[in-house]
Every structure is written in structure tokens, then in C-alpha cells.
N, C-alpha and C. Protein backbone atom coordinates (compact mmCIF):
# COMPACT_ATOMS: atom_id res chain seq x y z
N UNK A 1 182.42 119.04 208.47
CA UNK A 1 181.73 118.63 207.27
C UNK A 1 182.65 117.79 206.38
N UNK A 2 183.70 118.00 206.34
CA UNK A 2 184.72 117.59 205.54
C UNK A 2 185.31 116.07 205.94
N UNK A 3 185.57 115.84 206.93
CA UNK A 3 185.25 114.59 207.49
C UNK A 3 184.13 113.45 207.47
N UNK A 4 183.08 113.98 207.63
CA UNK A 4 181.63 113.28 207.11
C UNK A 4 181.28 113.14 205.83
N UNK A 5 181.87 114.10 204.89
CA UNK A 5 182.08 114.32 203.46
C UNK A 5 183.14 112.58 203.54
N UNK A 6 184.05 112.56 203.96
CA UNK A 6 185.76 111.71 203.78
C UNK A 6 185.14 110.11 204.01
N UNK A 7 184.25 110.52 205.80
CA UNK A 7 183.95 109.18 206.03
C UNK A 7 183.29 108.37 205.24
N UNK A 8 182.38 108.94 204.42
CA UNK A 8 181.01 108.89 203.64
C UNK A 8 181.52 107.88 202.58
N UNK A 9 182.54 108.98 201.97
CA UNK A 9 183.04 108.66 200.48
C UNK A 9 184.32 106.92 200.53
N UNK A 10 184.50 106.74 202.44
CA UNK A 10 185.45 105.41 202.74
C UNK A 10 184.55 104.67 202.49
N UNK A 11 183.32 104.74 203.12
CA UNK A 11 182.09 103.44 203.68
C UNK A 11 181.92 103.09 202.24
N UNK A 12 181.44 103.80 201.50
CA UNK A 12 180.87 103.95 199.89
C UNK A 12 181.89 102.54 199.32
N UNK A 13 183.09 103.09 199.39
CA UNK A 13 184.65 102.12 198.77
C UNK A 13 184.61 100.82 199.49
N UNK A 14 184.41 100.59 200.54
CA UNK A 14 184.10 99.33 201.45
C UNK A 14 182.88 98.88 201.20
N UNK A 15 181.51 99.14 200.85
CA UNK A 15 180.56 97.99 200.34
C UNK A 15 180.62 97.91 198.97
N UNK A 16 180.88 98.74 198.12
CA UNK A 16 180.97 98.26 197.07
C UNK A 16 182.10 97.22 196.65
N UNK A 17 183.46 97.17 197.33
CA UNK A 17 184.09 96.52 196.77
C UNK A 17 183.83 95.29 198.03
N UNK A 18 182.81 94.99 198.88
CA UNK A 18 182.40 93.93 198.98
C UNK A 18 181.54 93.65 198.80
N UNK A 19 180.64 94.06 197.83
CA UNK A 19 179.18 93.80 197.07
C UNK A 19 180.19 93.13 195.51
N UNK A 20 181.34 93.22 194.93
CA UNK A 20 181.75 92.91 194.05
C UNK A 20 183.05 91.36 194.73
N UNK A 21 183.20 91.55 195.99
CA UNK A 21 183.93 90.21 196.28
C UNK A 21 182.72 89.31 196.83
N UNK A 22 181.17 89.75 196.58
CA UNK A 22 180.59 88.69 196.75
C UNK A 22 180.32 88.06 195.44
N UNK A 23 180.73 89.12 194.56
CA UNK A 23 179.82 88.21 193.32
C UNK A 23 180.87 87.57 193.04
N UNK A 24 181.90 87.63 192.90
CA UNK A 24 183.32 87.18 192.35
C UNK A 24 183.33 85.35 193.60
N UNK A 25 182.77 85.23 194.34
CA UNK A 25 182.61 84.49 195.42
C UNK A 25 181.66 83.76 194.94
N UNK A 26 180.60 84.20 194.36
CA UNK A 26 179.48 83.31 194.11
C UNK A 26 179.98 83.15 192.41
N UNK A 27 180.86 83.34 191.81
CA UNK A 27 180.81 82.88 190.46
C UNK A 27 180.67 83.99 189.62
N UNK A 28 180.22 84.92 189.98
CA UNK A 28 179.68 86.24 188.58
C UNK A 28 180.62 85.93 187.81
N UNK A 29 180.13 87.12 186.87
CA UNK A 29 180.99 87.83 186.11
C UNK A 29 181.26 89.19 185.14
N UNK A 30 179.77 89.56 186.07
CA UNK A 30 179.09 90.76 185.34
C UNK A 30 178.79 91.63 186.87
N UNK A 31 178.97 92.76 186.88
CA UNK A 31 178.12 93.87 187.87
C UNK A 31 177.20 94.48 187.40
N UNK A 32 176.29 95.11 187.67
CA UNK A 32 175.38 96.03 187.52
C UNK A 32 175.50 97.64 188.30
N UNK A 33 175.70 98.51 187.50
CA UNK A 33 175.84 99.72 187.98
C UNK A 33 174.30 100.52 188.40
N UNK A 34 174.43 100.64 189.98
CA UNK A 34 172.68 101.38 190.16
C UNK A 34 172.94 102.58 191.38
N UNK A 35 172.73 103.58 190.26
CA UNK A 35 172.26 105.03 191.12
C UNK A 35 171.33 104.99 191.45
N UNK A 36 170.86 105.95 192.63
CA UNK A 36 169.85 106.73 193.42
C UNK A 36 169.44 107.67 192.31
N UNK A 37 168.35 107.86 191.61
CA UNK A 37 168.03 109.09 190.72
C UNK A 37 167.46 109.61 191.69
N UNK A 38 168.01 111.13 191.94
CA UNK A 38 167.34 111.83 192.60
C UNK A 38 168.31 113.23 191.73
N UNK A 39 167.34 114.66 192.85
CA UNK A 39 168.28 115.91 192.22
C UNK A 39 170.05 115.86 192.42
N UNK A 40 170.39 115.39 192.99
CA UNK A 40 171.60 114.99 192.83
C UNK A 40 172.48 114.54 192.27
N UNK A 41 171.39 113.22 191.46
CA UNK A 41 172.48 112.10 191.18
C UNK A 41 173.11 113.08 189.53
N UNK A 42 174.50 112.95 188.86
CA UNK A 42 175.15 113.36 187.83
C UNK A 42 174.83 112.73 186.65
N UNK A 43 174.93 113.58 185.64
CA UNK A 43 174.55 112.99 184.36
C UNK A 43 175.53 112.31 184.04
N UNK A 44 176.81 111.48 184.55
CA UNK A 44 177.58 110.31 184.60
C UNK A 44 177.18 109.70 185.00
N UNK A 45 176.38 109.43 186.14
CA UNK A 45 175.82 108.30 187.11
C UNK A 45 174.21 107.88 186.45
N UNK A 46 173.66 108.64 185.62
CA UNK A 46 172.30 108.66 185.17
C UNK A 46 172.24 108.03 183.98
N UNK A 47 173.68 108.36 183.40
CA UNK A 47 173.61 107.05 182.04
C UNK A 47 173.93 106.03 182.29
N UNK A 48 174.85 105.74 183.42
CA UNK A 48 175.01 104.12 183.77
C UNK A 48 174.06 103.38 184.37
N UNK A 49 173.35 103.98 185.13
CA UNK A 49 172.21 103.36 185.98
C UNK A 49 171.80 102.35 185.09
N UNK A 50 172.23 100.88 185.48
CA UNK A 50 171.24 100.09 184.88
C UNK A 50 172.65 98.94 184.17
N UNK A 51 173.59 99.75 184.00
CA UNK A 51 174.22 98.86 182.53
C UNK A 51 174.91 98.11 183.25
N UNK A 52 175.21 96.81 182.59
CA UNK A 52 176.17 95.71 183.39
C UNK A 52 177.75 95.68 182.66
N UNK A 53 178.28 95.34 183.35
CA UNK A 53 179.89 95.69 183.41
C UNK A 53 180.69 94.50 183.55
N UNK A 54 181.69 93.73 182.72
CA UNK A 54 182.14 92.41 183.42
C UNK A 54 183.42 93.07 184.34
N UNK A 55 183.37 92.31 185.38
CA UNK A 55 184.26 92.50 186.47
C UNK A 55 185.55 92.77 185.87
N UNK A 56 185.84 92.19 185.11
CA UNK A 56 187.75 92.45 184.32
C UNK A 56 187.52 93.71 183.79
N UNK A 57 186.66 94.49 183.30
CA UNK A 57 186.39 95.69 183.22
C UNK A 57 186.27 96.79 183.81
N UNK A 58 186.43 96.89 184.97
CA UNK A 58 185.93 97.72 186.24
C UNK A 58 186.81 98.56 186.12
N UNK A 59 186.71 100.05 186.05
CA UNK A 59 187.71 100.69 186.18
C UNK A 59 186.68 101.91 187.16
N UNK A 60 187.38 102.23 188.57
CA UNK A 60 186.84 103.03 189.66
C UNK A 60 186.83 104.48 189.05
N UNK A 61 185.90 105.26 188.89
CA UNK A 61 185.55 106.96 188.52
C UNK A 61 185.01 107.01 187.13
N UNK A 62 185.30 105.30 186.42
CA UNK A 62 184.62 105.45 184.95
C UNK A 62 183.61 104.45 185.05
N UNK A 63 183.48 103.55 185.17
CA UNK A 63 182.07 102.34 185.08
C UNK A 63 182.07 102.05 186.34
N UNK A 64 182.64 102.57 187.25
CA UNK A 64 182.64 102.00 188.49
C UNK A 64 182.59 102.75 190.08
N UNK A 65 181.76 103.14 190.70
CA UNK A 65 181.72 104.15 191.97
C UNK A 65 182.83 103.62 193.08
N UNK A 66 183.10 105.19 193.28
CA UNK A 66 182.73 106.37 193.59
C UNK A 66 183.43 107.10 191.74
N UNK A 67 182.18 107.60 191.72
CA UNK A 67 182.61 108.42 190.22
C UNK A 67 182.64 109.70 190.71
């Protein structure tokens, strides 16, 4: 479990930080933070859902997943 837990939480770190070297590629300069609301998702992840972030801002576990 703990492994599938590990692998889970690598894949997660690898599209997001190439969902953010695409925007940085196409010009952005803003991200958008978007949870899954479900019973799961954390009341950290439930207030960001939605808010945009400029890339020079990004800091990973606070505006930025894996939180």
C-alpha cells in the first residue's frame, strides 16, 4: 500500500509540474489551483479550488499540490 500510496504521490509531482512548464512555454503567468471536491478532498484544498496564483508565487504544500 505504501508504495502505491509513494507512486501516486511521484506521478501527482510530474504532471503538475508539467502542466505548469506548459504554461510557462506558452507565455502564462498565472495557474489555477483545481481540486476534485469529493469526501476526501481537505478543507486546504477546498478553499483554493478555483483561485489563480502567479507562477513566481508557487510555493509546493501552500498554493501549490501536493498539499
Amino acid at each position: 500500500m505504501f508504495l502505491r500510496f509513494a507512486a501516486d504521490g511521484q506521478m501527482n509531482r510530474i504532471l503538475n509540474q508539467a502542466t505548469l512548464d506548459g504554461i510557462k512555454q506558452a507565455g502564462g503567468s498565472t495557474y489555477e489551483f483545481l481540486a476534485i471536491e469529493d469526501s476526501r478532498t481537505c478543507k486546504r484544498c477546498q478553499k483554493l479550488n478555483h483561485k489563480r496564483f502567479k507562477l513566481k508565487d508557487k510555493k509546493v504544500g501552500l498554493n501549490f499540490p501536493p498539499i
